[in-house]
Protein backbone atom coordinates (compact mmCIF):
# COMPACT_ATOMS: atom_id res chain seq x y z
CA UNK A 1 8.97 34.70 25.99
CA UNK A 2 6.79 36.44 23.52
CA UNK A 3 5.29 39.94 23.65
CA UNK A 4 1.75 40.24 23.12
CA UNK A 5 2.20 43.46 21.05
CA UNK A 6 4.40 41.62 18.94
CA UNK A 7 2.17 38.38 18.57
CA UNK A 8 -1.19 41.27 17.71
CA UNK A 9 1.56 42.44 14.88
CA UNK A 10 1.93 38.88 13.74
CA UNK A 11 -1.36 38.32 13.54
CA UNK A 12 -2.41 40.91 11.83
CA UNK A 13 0.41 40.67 9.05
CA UNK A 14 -0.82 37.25 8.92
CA UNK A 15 -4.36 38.27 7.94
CA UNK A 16 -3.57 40.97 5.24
CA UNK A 17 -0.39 39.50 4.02
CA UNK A 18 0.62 42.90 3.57
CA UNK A 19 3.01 44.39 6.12
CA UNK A 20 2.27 47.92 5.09
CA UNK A 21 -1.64 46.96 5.60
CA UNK A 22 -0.73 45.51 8.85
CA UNK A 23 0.89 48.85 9.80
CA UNK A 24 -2.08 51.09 8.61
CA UNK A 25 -4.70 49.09 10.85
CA UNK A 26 -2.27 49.07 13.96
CA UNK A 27 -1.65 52.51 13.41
CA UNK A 28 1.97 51.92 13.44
CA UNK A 29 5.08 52.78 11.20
CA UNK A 30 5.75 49.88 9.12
CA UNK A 31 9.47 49.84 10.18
CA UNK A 32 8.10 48.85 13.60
CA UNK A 33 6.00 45.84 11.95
CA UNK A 34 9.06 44.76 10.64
CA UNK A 35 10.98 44.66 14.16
CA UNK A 36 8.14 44.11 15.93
CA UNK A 37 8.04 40.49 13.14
CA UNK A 38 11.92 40.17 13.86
CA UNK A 39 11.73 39.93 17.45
CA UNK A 40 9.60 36.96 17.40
CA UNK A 41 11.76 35.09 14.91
CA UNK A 42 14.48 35.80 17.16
CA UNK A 43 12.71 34.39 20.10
CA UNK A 44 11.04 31.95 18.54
CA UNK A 45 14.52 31.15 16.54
CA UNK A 46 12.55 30.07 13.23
CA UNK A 47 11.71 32.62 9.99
CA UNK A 48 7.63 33.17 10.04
CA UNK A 49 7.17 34.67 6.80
CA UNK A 50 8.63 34.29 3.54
CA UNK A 51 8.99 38.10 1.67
CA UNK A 52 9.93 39.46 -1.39
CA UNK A 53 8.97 42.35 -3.03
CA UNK A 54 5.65 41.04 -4.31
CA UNK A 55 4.48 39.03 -1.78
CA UNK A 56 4.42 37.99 1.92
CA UNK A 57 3.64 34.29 2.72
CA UNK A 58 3.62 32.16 5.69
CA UNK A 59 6.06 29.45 6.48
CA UNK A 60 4.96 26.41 8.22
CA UNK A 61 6.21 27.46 11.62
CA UNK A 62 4.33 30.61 10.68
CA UNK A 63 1.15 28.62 10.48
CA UNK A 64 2.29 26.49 13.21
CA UNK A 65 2.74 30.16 15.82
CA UNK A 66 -1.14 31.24 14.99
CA UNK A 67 -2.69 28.96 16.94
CA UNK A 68 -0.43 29.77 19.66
CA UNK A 69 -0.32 33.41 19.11
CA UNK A 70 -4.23 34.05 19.03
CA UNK A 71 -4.67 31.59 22.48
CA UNK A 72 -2.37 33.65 24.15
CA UNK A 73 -3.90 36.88 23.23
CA UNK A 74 -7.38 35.78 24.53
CA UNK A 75 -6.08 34.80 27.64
CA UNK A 76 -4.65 38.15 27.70
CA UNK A 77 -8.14 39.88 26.84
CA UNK A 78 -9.79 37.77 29.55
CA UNK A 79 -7.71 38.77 31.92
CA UNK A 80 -8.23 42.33 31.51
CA UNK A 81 -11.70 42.19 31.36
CA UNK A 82 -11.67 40.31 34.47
CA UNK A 83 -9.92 42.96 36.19
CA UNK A 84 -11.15 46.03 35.00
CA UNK A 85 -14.56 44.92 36.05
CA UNK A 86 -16.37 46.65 32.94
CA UNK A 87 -19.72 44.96 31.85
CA UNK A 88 -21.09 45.73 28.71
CA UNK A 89 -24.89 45.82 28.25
CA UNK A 90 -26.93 46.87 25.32
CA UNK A 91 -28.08 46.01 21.57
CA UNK A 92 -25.78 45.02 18.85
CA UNK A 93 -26.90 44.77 15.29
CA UNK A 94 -24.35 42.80 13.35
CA UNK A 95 -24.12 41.89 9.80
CA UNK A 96 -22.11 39.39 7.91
CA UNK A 97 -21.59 38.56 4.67
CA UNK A 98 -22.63 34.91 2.71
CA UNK A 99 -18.98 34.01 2.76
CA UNK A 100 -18.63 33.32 6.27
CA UNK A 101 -20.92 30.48 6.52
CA UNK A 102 -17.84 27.86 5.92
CA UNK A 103 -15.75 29.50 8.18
CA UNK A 104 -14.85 29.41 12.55
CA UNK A 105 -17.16 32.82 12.48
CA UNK A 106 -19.49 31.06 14.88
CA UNK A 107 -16.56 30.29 17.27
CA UNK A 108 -15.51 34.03 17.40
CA UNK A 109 -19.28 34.98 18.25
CA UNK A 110 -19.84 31.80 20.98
CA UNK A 111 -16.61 33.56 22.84
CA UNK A 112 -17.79 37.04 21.84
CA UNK A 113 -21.20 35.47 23.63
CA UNK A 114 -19.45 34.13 26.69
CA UNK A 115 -17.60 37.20 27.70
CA UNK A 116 -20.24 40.11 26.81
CA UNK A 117 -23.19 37.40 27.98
CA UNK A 118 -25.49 40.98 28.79
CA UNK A 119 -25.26 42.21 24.55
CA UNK A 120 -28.36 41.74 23.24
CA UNK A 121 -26.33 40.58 19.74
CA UNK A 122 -28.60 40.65 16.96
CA UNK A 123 -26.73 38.63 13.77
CA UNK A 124 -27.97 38.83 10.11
CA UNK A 125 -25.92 36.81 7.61
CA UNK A 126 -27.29 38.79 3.87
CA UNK A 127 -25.20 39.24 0.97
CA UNK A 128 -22.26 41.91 1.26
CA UNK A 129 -23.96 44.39 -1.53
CA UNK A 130 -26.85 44.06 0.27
CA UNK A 131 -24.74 44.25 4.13
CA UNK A 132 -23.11 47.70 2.60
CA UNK A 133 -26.88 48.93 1.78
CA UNK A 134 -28.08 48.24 5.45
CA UNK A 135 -25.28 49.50 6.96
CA UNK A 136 -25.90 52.91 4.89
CA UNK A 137 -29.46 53.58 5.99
CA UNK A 138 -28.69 52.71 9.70
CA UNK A 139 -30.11 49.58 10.58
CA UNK A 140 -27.17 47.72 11.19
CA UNK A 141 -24.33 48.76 13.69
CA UNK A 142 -21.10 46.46 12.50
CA UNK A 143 -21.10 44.57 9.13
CA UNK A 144 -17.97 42.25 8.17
CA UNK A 145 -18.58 41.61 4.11
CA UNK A 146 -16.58 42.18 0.80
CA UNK A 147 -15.10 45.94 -0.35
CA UNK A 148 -16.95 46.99 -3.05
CA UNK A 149 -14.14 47.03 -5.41
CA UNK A 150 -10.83 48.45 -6.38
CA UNK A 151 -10.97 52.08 -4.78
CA UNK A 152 -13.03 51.11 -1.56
CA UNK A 153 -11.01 51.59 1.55
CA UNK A 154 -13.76 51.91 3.89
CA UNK A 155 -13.77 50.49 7.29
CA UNK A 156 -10.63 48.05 8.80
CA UNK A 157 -9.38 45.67 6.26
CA UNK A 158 -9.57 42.32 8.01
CA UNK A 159 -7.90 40.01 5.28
CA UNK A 160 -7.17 39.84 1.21
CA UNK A 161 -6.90 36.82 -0.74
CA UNK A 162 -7.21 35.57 -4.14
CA UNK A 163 -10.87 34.96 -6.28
CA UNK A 164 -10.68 31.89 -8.36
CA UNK A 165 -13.02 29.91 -10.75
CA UNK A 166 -14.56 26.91 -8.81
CA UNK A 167 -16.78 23.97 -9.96
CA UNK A 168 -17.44 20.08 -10.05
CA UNK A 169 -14.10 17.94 -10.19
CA UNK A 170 -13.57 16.67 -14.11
CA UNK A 171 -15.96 19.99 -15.12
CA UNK A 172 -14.25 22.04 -18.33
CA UNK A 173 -15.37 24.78 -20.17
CA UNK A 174 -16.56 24.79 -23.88
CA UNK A 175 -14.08 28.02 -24.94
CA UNK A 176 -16.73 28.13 -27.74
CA UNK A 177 -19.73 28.32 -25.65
CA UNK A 178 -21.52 30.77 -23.02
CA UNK A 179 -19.51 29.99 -19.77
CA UNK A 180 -22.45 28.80 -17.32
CA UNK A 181 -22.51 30.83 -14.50
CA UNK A 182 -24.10 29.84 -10.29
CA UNK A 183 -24.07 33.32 -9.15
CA UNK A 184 -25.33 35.10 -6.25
CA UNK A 185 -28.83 37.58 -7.60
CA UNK A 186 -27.92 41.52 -7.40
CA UNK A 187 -26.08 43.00 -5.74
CA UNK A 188 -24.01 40.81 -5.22
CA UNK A 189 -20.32 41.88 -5.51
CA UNK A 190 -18.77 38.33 -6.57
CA UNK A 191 -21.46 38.05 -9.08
CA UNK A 192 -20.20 41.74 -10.67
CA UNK A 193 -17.05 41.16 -10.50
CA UNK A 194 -17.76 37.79 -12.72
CA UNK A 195 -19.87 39.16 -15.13
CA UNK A 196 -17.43 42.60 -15.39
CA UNK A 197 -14.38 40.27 -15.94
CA UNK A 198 -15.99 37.57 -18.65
CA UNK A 199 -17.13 40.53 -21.02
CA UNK A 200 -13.51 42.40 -20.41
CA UNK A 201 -12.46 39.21 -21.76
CA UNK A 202 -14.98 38.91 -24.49
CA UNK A 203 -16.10 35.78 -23.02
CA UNK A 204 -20.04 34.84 -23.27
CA UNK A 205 -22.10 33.67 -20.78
CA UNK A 206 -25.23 32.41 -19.66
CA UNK A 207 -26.76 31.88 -15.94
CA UNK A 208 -27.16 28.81 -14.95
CA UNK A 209 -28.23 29.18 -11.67
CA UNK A 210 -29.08 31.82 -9.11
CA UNK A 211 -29.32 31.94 -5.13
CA UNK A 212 -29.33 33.88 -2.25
CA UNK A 213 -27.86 31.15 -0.52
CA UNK A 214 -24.31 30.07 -0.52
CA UNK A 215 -25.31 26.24 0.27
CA UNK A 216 -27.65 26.51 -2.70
CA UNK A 217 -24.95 27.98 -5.13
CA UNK A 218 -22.35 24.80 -3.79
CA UNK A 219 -25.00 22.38 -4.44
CA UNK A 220 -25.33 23.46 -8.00
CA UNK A 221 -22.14 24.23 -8.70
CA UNK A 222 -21.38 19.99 -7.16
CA UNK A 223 -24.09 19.11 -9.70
CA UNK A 224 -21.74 20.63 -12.11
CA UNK A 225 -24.47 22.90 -13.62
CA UNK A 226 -21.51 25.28 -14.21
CA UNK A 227 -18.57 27.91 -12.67
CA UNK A 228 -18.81 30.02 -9.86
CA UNK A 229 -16.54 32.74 -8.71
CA UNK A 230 -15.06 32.38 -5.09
CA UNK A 231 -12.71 33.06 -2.41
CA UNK A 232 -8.99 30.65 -2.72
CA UNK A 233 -9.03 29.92 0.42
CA UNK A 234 -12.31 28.96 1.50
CA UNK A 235 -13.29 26.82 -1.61
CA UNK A 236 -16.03 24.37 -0.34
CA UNK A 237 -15.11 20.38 0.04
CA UNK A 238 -16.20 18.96 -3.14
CA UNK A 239 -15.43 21.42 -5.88
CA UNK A 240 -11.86 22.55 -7.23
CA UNK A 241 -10.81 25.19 -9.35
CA UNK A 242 -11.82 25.18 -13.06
CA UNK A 243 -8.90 26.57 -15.13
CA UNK A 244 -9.15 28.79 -18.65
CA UNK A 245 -11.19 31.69 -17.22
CA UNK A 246 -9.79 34.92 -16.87
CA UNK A 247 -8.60 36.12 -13.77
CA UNK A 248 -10.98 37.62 -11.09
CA UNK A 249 -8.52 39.49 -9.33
CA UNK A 250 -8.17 40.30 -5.35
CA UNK A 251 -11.10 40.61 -3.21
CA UNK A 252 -10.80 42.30 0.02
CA UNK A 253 -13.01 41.71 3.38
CA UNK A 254 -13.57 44.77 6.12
CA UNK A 255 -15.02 45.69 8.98
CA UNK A 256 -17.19 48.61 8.68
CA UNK A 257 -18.77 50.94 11.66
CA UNK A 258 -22.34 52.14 10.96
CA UNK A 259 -22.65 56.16 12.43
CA UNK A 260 -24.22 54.72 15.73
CA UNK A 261 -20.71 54.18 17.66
CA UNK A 262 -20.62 51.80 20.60
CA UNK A 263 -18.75 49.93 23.01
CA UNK A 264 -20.29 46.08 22.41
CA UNK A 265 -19.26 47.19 18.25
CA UNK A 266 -15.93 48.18 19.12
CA UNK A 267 -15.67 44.90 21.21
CA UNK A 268 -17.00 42.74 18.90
CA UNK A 269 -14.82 44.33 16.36
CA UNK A 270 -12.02 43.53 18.66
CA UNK A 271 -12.76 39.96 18.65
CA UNK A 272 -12.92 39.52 14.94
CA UNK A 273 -9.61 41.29 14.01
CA UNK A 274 -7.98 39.01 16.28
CA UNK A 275 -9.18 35.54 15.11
CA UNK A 276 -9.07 37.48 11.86
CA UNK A 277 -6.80 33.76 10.80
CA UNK A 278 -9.81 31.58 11.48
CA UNK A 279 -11.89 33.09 9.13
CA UNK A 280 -9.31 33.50 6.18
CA UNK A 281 -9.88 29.23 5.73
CA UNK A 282 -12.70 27.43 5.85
CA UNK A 283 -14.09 25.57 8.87
């Protein structure tokens, strides 16, 4: 009843919320994205996105399919693999960024684990600035972390969302004092992209705290020591956004190749675009 190629389309409009980004990483014209998206409404008999112009957003049954969609498409993967008989061996150096220690990234590795079981995977979780800076001088052969900004197309986009001002419930901000700041230490891309927006805005500000660890920046920021900058959709339990703050803009996660090319990257890579969903939330 459904067509794999359609439900890897699906998917991956899902992720970038974008269906001419969804037709750039599939290599595909974005015409056949849109039929390939119409087909499974048809089948399905239920509308999975809501478009306009501006935006693409999914609808319940949407949400409801991606579960569905992504089980499928494993058992599909397995399957071949079975089949084909290939067995890949060898060392993988992988990188990811702070942001993905809330999320189902562990999941994606344990299956990643399971069906590669003779990778030597090697995983180091450092922030993205300091991911891109790795990746650069060789020693790492996949990273998943933030774009560097507005400009930066490098790698395979893997999914977009929303940055947003988080903190303590109840916490305000003092318009006539220093916004406190819990920021990642350089070079941290959230923490630039703070700093560059508040003095757009004219705003002061003061750090309050600083961490190279994500659970240390929640714990302060749950202390309500001050604001930190952070993904929409995988704000930790116990903080909420603060409003009054300029915006922060889009940020934009990839997957980036280092110049050493190989087949556990490329599978690994594989794995990640296509549970791309259940990293976009938090776990």
């Amino acid at each position: 009843m459904y067509d794999p190629v359609q439900l890897r389309t699906f998917l991956t409009v899902a992720q970038t919320l974008s269906f001419t980004q969804a037709a750039g990483r599939l290599g595909v014209r974005q015409s056949t994205v849109s039929q390939h998206v119409r087909r499974l409404e048809e089948a399905t008999g239920r509308p999975l996105f809501l478009r306009d112009t501006h935006s693409v957003e999914l609808t319940e049954d949407g949400e409801a399919l991606l579960g569905f969609a992504r089980t499928i498409l494993e058992a599909h993967e397995r399957a071949a693999a079975y089949f084909t008989g290939t067995r890949l061996r060898g060392r993988l150096r992988f990188g990811a960024s702070e942001d993905f220690v809330v999320t189902r990234l562990p999941e994606i590795l344990e299956g990643f684990r399971h069906e590669h079981p003779e990778v030597d995977l090697e995983l180091s979780v450092e922030l993205s600035g300091t991911l891109h800076e790795r990746l650069d001088a060789g020693r790492l052969d996949l990273v998943l972390a933030k774009r560097r900004g507005p400009g930066d197309e490098r790698g395979r986009l893997v999914w977009r969302d929303r940055m947003v001002w988080i903190g303590a419930e109840g916490l305000r901000v003092d318009p006539d004092r220093p916004v406190p700041l819990i920021v990642f230490p350089p070079p941290g891309i959230t923490r630039a992209r703070a700093l560059e927006v508040l003095e757009r805005d004219g705003r002061g500000w003061r750090i309050a705290c600083t961490s190279g660890s994500l659970n240390g920046l929640v714990a302060a920021a749950r202390a309500g020591l001050g604001v930190m900058a952070h993904t929409r959709g995988l704000i930790p339990p116990g903080l909420v956004r603060v409003p009054g703050l300029p915006d922060l803009g889009s940020v934009e996660f990839a997957l980036l190749r280092g110049a050493r090319v190989s087949a556990p990257a490329e599978a690994l890579a594989t794995a990640i675009l296509s549970g791309a969903d259940r990293l976009s939330r938090a776990g």
